[in-house]
Protein backbone atom coordinates (compact mmCIF):
# COMPACT_ATOMS: atom_id res chain seq x y z
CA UNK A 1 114.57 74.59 330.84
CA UNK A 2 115.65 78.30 332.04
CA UNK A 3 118.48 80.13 330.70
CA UNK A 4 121.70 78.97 332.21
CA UNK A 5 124.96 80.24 332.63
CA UNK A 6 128.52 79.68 331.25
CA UNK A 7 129.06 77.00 334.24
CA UNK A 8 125.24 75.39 333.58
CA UNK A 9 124.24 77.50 336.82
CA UNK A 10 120.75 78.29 336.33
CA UNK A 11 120.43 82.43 336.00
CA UNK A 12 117.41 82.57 338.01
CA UNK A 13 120.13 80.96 340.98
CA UNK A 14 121.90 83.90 340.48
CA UNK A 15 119.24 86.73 339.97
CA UNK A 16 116.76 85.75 342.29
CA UNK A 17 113.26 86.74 342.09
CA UNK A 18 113.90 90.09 341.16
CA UNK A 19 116.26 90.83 338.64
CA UNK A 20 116.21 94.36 337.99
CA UNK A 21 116.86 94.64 341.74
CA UNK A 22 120.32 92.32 341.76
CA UNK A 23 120.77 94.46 338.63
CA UNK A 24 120.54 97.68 340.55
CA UNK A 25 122.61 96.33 343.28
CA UNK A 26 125.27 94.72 341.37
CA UNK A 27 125.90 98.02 339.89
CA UNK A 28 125.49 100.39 343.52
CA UNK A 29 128.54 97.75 344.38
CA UNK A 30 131.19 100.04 342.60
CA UNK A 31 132.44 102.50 343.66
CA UNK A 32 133.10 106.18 341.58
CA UNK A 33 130.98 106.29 338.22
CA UNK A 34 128.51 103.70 337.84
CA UNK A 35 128.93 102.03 334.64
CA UNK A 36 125.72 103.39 333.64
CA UNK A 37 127.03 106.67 333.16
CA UNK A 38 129.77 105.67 331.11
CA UNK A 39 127.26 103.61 328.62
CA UNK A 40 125.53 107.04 328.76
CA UNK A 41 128.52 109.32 328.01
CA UNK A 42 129.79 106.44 325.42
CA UNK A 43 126.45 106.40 323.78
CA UNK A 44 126.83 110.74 323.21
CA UNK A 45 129.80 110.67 322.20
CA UNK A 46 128.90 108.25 319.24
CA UNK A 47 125.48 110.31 318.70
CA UNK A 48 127.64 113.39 318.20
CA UNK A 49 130.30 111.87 316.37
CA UNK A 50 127.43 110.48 313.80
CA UNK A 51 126.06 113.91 313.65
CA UNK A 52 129.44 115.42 312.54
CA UNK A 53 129.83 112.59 309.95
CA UNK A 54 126.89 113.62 308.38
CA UNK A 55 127.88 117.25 308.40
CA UNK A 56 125.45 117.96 311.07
């Protein structure tokens, strides 16, 4: 039995065959920043806001 999702939709139903490609294209569907680049910018923020905690 395959993962499933919150509705007991198989995930594979809703990925397909390829999912880094509905990944990609789930993303490419919003427009401005892609929320890649704010996981990036949130993710150096905390990296520099660790540093100063340590006295870096």
């Amino acid at each position: 039995m395959g993962a499933r999702g919150r509705h007991g939709t198989p995930v594979a139903d809703i990925v397909g065959d390829d999912p880094v490609d509905f990944a990609e294209t789930f993303t490419l569907a919003y427009g401005g920043k892609r929320w890649i680049d704010k996981e990036r910018a949130r993710l150096q923020k905390a990296m520099d806001d660790a540093a100063k905690e340590q006295g870096s």
